[in-house]
C-alpha atoms as a PDB file:
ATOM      1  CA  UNK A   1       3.273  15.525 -25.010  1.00  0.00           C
ATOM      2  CA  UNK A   2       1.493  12.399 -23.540  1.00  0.00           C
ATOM      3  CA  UNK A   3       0.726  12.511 -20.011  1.00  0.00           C
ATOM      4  CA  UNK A   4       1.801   9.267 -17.856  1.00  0.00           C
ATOM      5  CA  UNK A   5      -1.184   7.921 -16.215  1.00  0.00           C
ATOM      6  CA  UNK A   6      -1.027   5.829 -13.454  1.00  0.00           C
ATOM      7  CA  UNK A   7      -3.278   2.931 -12.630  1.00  0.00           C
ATOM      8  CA  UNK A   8      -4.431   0.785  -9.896  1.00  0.00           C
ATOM      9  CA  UNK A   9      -7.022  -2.434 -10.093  1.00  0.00           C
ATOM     10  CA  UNK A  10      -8.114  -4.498  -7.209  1.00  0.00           C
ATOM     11  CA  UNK A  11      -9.101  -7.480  -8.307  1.00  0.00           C
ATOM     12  CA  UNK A  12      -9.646 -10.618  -6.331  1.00  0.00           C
ATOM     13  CA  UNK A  13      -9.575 -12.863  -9.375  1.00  0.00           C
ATOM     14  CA  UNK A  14      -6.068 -11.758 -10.566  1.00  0.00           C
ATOM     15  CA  UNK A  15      -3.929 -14.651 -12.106  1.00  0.00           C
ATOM     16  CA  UNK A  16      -0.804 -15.833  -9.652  1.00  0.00           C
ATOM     17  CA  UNK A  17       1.945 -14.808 -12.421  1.00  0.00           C
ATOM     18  CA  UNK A  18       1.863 -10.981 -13.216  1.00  0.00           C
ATOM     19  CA  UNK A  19       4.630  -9.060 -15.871  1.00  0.00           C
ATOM     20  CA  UNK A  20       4.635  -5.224 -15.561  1.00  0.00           C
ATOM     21  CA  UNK A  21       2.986  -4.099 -12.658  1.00  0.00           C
ATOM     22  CA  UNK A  22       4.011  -3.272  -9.499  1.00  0.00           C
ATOM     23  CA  UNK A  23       1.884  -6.187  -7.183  1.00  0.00           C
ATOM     24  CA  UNK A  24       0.635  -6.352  -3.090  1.00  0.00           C
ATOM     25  CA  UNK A  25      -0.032  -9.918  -1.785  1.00  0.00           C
ATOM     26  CA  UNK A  26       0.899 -13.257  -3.349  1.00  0.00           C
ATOM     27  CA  UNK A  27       1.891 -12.563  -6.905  1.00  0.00           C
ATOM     28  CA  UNK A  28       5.291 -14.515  -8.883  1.00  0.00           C
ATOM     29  CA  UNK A  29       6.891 -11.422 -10.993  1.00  0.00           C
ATOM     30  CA  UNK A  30       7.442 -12.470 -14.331  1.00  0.00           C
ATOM     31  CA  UNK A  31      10.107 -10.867 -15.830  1.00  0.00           C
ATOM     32  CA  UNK A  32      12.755  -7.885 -14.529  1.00  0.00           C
ATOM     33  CA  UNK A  33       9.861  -5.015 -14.623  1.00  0.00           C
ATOM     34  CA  UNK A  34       7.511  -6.089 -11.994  1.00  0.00           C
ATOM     35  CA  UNK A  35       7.674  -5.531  -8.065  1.00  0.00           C
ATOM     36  CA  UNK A  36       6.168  -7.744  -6.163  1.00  0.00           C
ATOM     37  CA  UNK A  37       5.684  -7.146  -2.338  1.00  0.00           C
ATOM     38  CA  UNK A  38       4.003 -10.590  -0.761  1.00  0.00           C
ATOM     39  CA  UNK A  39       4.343  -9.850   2.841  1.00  0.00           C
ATOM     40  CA  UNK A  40       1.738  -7.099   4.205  1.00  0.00           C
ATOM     41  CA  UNK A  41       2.789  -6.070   6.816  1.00  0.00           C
ATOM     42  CA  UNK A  42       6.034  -5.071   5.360  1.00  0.00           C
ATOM     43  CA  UNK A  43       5.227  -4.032   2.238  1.00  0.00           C
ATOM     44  CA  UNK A  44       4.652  -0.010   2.449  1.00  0.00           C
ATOM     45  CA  UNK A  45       8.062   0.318   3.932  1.00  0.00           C
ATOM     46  CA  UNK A  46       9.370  -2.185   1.051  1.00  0.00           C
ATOM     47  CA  UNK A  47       7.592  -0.342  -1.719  1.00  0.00           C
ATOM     48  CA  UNK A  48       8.674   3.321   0.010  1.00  0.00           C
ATOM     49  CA  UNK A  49      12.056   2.559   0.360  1.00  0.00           C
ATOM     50  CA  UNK A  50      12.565   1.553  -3.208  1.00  0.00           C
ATOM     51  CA  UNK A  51      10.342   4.945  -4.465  1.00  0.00           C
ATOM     52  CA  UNK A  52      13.055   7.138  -2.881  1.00  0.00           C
ATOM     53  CA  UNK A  53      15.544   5.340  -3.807  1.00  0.00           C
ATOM     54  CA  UNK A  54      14.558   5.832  -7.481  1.00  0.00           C
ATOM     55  CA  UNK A  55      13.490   2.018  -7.694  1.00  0.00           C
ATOM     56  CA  UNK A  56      11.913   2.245 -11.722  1.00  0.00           C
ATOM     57  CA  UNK A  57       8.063   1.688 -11.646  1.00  0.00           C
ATOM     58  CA  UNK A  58       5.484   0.061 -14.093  1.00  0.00           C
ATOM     59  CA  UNK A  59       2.965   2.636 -14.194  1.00  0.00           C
ATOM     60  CA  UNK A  60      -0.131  -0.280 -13.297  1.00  0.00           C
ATOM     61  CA  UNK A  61      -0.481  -1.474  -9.660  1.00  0.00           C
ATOM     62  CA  UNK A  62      -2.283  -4.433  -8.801  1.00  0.00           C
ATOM     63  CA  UNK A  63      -3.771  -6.486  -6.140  1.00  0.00           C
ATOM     64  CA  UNK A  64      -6.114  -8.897  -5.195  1.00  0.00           C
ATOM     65  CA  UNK A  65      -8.019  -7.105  -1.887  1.00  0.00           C
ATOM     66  CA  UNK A  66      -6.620  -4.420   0.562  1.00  0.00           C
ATOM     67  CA  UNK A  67      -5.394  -5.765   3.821  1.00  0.00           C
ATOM     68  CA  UNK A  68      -3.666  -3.688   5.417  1.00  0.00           C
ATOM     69  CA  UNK A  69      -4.142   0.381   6.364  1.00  0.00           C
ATOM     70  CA  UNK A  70      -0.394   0.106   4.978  1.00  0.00           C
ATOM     71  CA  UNK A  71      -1.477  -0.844   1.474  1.00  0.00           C
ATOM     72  CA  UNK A  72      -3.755   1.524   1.270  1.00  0.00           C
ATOM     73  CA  UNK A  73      -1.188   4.441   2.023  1.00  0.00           C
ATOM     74  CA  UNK A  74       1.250   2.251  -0.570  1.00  0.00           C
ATOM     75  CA  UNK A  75      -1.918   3.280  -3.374  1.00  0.00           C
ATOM     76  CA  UNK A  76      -2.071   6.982  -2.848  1.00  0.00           C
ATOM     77  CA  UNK A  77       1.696   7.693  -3.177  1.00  0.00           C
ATOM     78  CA  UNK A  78       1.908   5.250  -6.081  1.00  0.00           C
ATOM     79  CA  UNK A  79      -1.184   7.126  -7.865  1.00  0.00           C
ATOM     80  CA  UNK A  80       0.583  10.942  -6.507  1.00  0.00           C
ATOM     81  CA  UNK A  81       4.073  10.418  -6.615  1.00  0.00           C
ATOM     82  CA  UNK A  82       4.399  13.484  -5.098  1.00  0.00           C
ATOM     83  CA  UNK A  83       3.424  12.914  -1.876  1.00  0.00           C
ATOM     84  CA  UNK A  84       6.412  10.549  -2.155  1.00  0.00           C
ATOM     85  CA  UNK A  85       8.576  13.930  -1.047  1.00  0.00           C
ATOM     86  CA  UNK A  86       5.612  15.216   1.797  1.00  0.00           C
ATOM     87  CA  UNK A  87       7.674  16.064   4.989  1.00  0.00           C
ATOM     88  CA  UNK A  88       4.982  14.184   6.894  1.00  0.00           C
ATOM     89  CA  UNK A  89       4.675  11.158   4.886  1.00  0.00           C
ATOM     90  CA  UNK A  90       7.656   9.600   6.878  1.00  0.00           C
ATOM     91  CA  UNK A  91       5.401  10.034   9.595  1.00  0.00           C
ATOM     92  CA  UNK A  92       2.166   8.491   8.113  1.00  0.00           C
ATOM     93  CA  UNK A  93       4.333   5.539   7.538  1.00  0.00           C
ATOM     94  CA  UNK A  94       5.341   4.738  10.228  1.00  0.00           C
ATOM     95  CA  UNK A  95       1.702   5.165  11.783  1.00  0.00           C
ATOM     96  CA  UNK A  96      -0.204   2.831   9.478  1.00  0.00           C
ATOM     97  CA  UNK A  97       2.711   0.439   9.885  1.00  0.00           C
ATOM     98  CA  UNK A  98       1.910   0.665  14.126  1.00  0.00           C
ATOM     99  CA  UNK A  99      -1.587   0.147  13.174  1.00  0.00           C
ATOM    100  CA  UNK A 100      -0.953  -2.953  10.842  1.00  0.00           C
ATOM    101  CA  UNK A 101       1.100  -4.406  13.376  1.00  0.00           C
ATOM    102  CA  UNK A 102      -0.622  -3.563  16.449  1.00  0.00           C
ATOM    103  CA  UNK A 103      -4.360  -2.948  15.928  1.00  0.00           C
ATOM    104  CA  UNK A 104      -5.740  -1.106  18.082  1.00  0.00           C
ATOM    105  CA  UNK A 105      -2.729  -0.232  20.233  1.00  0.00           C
ATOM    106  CA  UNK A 106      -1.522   0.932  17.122  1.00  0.00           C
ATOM    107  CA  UNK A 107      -3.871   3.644  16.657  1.00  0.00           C
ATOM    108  CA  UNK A 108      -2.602   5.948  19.712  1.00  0.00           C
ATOM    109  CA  UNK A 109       0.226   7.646  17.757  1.00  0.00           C
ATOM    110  CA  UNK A 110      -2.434   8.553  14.430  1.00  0.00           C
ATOM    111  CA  UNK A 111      -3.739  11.846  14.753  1.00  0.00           C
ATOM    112  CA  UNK A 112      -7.094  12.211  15.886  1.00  0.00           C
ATOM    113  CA  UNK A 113      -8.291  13.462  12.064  1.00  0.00           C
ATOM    114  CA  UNK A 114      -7.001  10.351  10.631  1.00  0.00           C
ATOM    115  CA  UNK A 115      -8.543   8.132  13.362  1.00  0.00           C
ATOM    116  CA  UNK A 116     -11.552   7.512  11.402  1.00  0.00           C
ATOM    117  CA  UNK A 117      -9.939   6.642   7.606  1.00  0.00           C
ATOM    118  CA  UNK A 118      -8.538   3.575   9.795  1.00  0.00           C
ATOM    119  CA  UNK A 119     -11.670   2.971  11.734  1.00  0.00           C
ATOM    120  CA  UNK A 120     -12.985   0.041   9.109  1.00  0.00           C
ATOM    121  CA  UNK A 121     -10.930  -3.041   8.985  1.00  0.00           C
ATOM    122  CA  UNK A 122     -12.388  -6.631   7.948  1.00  0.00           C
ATOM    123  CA  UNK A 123     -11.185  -9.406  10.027  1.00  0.00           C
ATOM    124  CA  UNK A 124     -11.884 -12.907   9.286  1.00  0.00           C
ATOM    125  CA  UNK A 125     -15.023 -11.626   7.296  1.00  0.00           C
ATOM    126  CA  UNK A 126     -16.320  -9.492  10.179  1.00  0.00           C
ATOM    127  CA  UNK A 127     -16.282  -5.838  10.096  1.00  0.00           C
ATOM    128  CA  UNK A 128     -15.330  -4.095  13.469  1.00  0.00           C
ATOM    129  CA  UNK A 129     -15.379  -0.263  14.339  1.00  0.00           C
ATOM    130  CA  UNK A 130     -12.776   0.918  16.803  1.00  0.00           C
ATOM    131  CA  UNK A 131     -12.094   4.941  17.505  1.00  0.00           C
END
């Protein structure tokens, strides 16, 4: 029996039009089979939302760069569906969506452990350290 194997390519010089995949940032969906979530800062609660409620996935994800601390989380369920069913994932959510929205504010919630997997952030081509 073939094992599924899921896949995920970052690749800033992705074509706008994509068929298949499930995309983050500014993408057209060709076709029925592809999710596209443009918006950011909405887009882990978009893309969680439609996991549990059973929402059928390509098995590719693609994007162009990683914005937000909220597409990064988006990645590691999509790679370990699994976690998709973690009691505390509910909770992880809604902390990298604070610190998407927020910044810095939105840090106070996020366990002190975690602090530092959120600590690097590019703004405008500058890269700050907060903690």
């Amino acid at each position: 029996m073939d094992e599924l194997r899921f896949e995920v390519i970052i690749d800033p010089s992705l074509e706008p039009e994509v068929e298949g995949v499930v995309a983050f940032g500014q993408f057209v969906a060709k076709g029925e089979l592809s999710a596209v979530y443009a918006d950011s800062r909405t887009a882990l609660t978009e893309f969680y939302v439609d996991l549990l409620q059973g929402r059928p996935f390509p098995l590719k994800l693609v994007t162009r760069d990683i914005q937000t601390v909220g597409q990064l989380v988006a990645m590691a369920v999509f790679l370990r569906r699994e976690l998709a069913i973690h009691p505390a994932l509910p909770g992880l959510i809604a902390a990298a969506n604070l610190v998407d929205q927020l910044g810095l504010v939105g840090l106070a919630p996020v366990d002190r452990d975690l602090g530092p997997l959120t600590c690097r952030r590019t703004w405008a081509g500058k890269s700050s350290r907060y903690a």
